[in-house]
PDB file of N, CA and C in Angstrom:
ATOM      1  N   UNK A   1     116.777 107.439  24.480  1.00  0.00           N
ATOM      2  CA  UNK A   1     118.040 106.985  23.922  1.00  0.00           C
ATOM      3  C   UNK A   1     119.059 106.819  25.039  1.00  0.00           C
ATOM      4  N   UNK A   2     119.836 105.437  25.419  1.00  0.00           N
ATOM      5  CA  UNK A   2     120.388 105.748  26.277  1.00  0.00           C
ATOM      6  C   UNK A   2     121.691 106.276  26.093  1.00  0.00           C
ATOM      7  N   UNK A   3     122.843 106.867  26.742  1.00  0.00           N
ATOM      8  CA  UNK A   3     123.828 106.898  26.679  1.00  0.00           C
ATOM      9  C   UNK A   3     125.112 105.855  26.742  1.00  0.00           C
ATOM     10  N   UNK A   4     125.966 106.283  25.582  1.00  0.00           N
ATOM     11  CA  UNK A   4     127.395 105.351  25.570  1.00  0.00           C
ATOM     12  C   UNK A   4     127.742 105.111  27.275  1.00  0.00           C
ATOM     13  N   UNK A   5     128.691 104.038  27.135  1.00  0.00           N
ATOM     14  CA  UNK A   5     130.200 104.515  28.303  1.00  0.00           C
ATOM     15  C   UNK A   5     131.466 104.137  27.883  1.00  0.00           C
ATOM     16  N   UNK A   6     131.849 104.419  29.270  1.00  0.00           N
ATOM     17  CA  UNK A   6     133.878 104.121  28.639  1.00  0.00           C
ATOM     18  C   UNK A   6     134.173 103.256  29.832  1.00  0.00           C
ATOM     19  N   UNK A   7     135.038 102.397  29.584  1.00  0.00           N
ATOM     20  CA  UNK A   7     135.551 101.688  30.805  1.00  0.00           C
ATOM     21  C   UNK A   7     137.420 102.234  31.023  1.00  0.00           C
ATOM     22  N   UNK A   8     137.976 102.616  31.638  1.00  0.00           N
ATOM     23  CA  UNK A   8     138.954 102.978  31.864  1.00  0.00           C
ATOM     24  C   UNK A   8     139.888 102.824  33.077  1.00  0.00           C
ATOM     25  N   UNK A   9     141.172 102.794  32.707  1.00  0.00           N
ATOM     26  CA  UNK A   9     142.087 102.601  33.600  1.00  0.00           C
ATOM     27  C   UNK A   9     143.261 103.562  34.007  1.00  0.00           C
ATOM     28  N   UNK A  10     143.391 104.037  35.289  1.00  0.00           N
ATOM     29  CA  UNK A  10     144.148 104.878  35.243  1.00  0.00           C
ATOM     30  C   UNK A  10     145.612 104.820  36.193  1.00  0.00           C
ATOM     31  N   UNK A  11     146.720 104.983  36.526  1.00  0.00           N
ATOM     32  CA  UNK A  11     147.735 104.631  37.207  1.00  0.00           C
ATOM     33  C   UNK A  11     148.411 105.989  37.854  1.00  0.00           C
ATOM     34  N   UNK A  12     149.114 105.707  38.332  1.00  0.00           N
ATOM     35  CA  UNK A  12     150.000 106.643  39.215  1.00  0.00           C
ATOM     36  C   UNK A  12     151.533 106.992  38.423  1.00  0.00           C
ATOM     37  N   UNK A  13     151.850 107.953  38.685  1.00  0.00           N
ATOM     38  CA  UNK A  13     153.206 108.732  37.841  1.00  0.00           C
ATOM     39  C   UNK A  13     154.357 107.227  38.376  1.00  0.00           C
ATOM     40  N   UNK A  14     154.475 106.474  38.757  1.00  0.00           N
ATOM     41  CA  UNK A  14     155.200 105.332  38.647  1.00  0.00           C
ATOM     42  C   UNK A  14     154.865 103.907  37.920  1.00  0.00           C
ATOM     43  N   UNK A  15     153.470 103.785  37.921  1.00  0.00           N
ATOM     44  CA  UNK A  15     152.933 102.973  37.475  1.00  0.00           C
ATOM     45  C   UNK A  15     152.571 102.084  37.896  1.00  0.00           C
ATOM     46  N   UNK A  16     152.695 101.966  39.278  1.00  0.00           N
ATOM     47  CA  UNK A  16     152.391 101.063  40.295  1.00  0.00           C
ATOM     48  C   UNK A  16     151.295 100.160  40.488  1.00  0.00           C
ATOM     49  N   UNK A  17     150.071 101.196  40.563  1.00  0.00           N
ATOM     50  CA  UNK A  17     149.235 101.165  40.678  1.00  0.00           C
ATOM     51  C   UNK A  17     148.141 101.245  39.445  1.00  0.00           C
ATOM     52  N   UNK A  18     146.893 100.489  39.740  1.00  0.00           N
ATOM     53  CA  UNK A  18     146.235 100.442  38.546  1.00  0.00           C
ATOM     54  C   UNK A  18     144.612 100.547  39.481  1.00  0.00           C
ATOM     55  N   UNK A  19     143.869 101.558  39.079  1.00  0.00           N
ATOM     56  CA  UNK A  19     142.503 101.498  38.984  1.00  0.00           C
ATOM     57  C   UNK A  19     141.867 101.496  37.763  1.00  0.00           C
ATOM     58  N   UNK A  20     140.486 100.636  37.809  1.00  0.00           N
ATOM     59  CA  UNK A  20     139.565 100.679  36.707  1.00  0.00           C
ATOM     60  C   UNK A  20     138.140 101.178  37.092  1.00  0.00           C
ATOM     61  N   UNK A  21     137.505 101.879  36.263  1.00  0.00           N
ATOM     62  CA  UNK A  21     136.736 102.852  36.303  1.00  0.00           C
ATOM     63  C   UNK A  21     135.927 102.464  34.888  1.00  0.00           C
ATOM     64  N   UNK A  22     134.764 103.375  34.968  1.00  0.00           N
ATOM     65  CA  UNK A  22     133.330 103.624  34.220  1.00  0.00           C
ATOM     66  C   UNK A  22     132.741 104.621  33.979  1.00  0.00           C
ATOM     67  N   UNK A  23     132.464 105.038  33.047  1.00  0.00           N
ATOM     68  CA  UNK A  23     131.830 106.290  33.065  1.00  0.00           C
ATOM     69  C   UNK A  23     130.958 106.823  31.861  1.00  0.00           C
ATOM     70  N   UNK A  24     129.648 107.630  31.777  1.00  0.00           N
ATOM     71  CA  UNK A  24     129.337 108.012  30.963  1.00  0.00           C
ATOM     72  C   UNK A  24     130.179 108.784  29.939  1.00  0.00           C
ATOM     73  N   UNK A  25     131.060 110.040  30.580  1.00  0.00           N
ATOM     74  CA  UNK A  25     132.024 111.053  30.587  1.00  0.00           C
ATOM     75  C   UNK A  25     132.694 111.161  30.816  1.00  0.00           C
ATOM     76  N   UNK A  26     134.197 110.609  30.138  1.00  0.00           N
ATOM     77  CA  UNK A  26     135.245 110.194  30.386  1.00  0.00           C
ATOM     78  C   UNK A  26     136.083 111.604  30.750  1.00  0.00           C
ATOM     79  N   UNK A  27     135.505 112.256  29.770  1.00  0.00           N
ATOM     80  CA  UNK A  27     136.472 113.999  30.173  1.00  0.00           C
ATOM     81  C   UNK A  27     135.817 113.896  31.629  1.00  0.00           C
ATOM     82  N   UNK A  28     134.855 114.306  31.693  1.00  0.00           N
ATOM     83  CA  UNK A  28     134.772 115.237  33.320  1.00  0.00           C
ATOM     84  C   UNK A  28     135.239 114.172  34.334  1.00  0.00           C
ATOM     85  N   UNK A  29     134.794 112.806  34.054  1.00  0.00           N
ATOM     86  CA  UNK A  29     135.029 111.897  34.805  1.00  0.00           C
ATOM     87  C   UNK A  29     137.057 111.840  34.877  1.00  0.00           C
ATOM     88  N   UNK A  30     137.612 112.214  34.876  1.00  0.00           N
ATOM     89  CA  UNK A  30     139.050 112.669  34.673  1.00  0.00           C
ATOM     90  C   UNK A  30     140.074 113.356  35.043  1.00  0.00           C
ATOM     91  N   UNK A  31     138.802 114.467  34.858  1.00  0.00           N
ATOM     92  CA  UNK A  31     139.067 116.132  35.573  1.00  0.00           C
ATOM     93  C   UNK A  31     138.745 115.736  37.153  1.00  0.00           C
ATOM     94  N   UNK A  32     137.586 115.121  37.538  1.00  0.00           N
ATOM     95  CA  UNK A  32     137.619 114.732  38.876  1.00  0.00           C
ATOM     96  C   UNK A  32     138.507 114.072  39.488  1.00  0.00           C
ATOM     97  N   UNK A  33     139.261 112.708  39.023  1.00  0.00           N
ATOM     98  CA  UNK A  33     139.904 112.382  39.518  1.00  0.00           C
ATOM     99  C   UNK A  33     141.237 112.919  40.138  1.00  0.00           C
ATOM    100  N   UNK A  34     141.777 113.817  38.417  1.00  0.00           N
ATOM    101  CA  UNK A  34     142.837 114.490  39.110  1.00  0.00           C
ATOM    102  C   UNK A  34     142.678 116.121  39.911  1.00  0.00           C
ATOM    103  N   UNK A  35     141.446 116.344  39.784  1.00  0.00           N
ATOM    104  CA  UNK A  35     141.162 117.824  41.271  1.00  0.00           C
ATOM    105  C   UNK A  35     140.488 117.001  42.553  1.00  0.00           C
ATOM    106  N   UNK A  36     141.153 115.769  42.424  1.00  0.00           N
ATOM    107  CA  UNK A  36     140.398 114.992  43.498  1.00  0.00           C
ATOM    108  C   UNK A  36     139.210 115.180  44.263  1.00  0.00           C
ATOM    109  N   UNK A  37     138.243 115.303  43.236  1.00  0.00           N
ATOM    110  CA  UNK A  37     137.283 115.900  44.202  1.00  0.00           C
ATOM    111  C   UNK A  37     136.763 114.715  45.384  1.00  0.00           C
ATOM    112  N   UNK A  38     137.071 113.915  45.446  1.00  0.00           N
ATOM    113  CA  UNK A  38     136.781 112.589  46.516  1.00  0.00           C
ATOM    114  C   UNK A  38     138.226 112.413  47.085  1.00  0.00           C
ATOM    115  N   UNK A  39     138.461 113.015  48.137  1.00  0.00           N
ATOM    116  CA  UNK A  39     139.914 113.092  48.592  1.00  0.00           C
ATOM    117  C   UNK A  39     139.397 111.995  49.289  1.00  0.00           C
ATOM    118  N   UNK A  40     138.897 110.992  49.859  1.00  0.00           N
ATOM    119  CA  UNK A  40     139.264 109.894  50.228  1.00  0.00           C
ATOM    120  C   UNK A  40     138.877 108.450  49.338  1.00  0.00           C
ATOM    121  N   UNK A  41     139.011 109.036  48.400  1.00  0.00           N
ATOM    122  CA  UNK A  41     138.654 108.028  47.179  1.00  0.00           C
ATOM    123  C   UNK A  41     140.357 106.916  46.785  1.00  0.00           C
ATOM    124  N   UNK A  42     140.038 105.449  46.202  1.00  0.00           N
ATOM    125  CA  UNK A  42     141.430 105.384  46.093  1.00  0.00           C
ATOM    126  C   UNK A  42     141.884 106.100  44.859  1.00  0.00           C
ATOM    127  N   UNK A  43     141.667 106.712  44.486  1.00  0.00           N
ATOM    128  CA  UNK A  43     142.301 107.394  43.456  1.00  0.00           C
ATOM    129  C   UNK A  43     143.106 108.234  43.554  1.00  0.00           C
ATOM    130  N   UNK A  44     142.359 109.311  44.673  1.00  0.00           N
ATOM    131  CA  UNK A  44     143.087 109.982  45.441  1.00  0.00           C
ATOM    132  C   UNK A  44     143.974 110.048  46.404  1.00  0.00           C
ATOM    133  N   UNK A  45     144.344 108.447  47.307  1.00  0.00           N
ATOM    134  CA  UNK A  45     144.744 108.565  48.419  1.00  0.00           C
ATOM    135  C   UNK A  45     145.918 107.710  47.558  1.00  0.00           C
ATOM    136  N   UNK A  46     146.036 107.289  46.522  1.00  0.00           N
ATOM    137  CA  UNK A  46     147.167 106.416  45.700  1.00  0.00           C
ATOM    138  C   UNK A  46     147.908 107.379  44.617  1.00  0.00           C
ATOM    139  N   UNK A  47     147.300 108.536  44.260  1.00  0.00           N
ATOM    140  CA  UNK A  47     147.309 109.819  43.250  1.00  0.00           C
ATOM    141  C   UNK A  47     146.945 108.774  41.938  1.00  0.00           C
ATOM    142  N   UNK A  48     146.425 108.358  41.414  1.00  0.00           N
ATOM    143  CA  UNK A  48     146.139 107.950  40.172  1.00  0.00           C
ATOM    144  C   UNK A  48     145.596 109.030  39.176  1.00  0.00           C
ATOM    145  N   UNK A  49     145.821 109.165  38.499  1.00  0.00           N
ATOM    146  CA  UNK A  49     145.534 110.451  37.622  1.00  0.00           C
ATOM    147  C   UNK A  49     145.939 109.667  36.085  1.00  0.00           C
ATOM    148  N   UNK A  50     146.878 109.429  35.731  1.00  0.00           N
ATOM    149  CA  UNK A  50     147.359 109.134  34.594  1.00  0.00           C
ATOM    150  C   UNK A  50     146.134 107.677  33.801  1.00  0.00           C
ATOM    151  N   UNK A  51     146.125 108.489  32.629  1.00  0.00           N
ATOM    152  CA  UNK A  51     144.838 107.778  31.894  1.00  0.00           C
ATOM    153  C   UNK A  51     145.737 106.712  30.848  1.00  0.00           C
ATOM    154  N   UNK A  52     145.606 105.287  31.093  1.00  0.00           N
ATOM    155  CA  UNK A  52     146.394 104.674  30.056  1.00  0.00           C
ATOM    156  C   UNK A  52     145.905 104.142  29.436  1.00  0.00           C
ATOM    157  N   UNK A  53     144.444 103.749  29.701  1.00  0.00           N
ATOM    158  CA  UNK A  53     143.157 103.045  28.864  1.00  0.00           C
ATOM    159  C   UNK A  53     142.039 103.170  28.935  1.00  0.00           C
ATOM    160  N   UNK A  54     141.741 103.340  27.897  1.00  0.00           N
ATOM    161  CA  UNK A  54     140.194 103.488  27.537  1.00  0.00           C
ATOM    162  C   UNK A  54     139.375 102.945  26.308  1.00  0.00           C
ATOM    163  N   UNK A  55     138.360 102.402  26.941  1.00  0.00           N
ATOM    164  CA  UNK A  55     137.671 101.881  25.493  1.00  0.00           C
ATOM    165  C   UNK A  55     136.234 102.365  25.126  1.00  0.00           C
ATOM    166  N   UNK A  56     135.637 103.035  24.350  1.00  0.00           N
ATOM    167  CA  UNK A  56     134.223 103.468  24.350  1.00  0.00           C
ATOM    168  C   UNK A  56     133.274 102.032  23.957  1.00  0.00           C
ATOM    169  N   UNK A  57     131.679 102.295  24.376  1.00  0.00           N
ATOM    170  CA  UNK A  57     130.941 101.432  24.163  1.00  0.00           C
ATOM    171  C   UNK A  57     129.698 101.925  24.124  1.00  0.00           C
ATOM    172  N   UNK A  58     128.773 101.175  23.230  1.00  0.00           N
ATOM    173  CA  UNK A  58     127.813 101.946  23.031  1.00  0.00           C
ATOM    174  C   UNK A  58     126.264 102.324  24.477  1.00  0.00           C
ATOM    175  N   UNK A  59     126.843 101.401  24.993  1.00  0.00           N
ATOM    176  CA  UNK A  59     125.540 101.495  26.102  1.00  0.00           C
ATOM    177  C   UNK A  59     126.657 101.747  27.422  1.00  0.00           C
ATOM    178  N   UNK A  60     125.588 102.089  28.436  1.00  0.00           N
ATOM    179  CA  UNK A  60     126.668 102.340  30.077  1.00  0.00           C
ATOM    180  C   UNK A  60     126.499 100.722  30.019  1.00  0.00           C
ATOM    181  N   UNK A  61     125.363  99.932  30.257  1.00  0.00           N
ATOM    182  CA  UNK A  61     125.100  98.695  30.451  1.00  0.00           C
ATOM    183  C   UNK A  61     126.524  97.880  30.288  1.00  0.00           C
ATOM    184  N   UNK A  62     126.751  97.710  28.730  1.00  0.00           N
ATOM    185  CA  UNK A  62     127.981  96.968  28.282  1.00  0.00           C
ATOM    186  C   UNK A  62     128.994  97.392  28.744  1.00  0.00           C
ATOM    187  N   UNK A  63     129.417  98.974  29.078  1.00  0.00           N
ATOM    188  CA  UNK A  63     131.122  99.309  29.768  1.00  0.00           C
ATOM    189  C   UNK A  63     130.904  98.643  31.144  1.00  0.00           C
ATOM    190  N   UNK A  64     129.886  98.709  31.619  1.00  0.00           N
ATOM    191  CA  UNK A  64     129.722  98.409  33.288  1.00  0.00           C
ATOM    192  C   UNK A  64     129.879  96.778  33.624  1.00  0.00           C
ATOM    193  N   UNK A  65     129.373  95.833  32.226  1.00  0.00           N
ATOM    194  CA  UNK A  65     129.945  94.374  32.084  1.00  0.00           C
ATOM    195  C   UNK A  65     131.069  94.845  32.312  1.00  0.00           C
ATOM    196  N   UNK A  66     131.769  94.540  31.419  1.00  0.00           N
ATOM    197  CA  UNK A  66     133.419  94.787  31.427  1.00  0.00           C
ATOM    198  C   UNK A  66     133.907  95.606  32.092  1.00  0.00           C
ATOM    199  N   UNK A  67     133.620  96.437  32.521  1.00  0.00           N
ATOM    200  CA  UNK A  67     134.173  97.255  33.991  1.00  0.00           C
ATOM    201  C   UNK A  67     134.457  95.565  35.233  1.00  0.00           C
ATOM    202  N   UNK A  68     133.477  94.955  35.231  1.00  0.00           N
ATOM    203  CA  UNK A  68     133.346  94.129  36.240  1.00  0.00           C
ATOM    204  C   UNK A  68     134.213  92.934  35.708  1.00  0.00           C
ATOM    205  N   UNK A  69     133.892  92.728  34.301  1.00  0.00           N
ATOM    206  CA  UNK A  69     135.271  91.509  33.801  1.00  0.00           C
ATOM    207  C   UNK A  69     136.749  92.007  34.019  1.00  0.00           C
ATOM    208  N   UNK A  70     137.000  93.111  33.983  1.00  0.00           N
ATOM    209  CA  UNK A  70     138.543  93.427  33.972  1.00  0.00           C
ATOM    210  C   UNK A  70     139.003  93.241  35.522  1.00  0.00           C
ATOM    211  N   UNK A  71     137.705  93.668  35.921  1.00  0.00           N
ATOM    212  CA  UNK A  71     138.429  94.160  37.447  1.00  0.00           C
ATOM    213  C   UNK A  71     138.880  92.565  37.808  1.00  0.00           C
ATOM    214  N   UNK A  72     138.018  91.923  37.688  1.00  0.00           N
ATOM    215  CA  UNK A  72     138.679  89.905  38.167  1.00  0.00           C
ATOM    216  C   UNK A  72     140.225  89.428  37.244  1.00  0.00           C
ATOM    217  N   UNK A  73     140.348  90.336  36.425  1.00  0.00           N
ATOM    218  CA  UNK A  73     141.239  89.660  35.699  1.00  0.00           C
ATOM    219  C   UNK A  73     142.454  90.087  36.248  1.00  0.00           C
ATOM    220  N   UNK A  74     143.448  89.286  36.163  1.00  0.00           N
ATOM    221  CA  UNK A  74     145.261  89.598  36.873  1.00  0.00           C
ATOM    222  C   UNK A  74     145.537  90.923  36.503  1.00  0.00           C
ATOM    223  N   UNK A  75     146.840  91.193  37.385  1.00  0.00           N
ATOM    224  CA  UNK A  75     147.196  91.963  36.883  1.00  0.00           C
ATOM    225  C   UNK A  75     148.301  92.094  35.398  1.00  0.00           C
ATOM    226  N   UNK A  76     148.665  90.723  35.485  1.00  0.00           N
ATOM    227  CA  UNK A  76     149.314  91.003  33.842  1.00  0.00           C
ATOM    228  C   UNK A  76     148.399  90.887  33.089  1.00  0.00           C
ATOM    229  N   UNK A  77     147.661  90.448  32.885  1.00  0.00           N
ATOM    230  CA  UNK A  77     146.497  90.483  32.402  1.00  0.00           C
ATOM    231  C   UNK A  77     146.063  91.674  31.426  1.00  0.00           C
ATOM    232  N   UNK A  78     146.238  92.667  33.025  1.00  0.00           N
ATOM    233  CA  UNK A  78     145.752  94.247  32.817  1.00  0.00           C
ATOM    234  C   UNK A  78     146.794  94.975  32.032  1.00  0.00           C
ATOM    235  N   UNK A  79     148.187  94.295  32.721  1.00  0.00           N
ATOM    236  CA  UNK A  79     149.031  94.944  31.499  1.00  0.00           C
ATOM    237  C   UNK A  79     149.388  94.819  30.131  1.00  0.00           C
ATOM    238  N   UNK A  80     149.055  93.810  29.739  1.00  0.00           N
ATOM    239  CA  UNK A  80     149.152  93.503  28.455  1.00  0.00           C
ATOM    240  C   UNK A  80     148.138  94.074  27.856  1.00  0.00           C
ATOM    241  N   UNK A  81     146.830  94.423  28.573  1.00  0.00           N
ATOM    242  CA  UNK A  81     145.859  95.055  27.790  1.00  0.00           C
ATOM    243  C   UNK A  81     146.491  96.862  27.436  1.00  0.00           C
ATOM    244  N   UNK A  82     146.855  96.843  28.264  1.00  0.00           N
ATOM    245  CA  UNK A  82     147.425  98.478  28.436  1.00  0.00           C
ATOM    246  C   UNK A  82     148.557  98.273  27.575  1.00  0.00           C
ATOM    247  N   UNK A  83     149.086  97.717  27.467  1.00  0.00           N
ATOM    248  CA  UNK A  83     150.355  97.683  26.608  1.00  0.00           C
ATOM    249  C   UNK A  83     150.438  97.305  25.275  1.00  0.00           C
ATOM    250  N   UNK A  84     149.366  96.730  25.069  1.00  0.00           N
ATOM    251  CA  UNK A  84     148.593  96.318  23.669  1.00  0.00           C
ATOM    252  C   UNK A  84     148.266  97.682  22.885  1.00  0.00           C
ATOM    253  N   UNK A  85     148.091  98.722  23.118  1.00  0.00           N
ATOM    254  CA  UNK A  85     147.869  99.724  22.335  1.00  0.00           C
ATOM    255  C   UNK A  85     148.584 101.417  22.745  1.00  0.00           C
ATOM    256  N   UNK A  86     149.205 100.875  24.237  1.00  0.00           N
ATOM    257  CA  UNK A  86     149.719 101.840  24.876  1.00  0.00           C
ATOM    258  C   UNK A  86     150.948 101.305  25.455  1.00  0.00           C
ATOM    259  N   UNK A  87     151.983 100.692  24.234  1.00  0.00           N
ATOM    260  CA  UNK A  87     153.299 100.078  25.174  1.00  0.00           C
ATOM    261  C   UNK A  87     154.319 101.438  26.228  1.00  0.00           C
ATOM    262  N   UNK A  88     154.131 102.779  26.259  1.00  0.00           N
ATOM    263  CA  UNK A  88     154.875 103.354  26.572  1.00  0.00           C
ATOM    264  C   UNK A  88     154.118 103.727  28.015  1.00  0.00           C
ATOM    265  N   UNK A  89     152.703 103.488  28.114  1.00  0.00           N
ATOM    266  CA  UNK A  89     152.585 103.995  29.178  1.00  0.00           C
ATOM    267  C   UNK A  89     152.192 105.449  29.308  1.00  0.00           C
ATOM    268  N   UNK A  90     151.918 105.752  27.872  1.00  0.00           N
ATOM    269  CA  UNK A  90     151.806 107.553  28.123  1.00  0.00           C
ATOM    270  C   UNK A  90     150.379 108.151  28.565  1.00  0.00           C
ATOM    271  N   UNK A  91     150.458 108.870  29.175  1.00  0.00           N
ATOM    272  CA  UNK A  91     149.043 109.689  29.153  1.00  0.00           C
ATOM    273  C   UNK A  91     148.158 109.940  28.445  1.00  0.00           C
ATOM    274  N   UNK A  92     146.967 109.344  28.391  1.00  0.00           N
ATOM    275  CA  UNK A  92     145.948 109.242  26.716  1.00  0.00           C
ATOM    276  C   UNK A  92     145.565 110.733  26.987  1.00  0.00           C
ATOM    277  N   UNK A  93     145.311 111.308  28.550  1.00  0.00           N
ATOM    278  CA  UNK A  93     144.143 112.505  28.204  1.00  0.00           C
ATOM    279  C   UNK A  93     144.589 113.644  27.757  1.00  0.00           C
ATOM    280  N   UNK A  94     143.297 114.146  26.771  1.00  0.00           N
ATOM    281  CA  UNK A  94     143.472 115.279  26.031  1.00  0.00           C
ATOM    282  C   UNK A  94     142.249 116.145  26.222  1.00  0.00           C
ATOM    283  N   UNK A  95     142.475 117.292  25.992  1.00  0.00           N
ATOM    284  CA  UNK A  95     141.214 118.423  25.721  1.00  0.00           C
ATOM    285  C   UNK A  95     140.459 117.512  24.690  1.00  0.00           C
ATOM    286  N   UNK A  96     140.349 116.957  23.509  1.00  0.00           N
ATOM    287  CA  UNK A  96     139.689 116.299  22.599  1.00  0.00           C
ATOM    288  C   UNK A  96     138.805 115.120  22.906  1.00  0.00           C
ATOM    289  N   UNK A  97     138.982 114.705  24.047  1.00  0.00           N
ATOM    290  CA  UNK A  97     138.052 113.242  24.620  1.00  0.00           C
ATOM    291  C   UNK A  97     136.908 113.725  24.675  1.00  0.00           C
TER     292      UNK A  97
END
């Protein structure tokens, strides 16, 4: 059986910045970013931590498409997607993911 994924996007306490990401495990995958465990990762060297999107999917296969469609797409693009269900910008992560 294979496993879901999530495709996700995460930004910096200004909002500056935008990375997109993949993952089986969106919690742990999360927790890493913000205990930086890849201190020379850009995640880390930009502080991105803040989770503003996420979408689940049933295979890694399909998040990892669209991992690769978003990343080509603009950046308003990206914001309107983020702002489409997250106009404030707030922090999605929770103990509950």
């Amino acid at each position: 059986m294979e496993r879901g994924g999530c495709v996700y996007i995460l930004t910096n306490v200004f909002n500056t910045v935008l990375y997109i990401g993949v993952t089986s495990d969106l919690y742990a995958r999360i927790i890493e970013h913000r205990d930086k465990i890849y201190p020379e990762s850009f995640t880390a060297k930009y502080n991105c931590y803040k989770l503003v999107y996420f979408e689940m999917y049933s295979t890694i296969d399909e998040a990892i498409g669209i991992e690769k469609r978003l990343k080509k797409w603009n950046r308003d693009w990206k914001i309107k997607l983020i702002e489409k269900d997250n106009p404030n910008w707030e922090d999605l992560f929770s103990e509950d993911l």
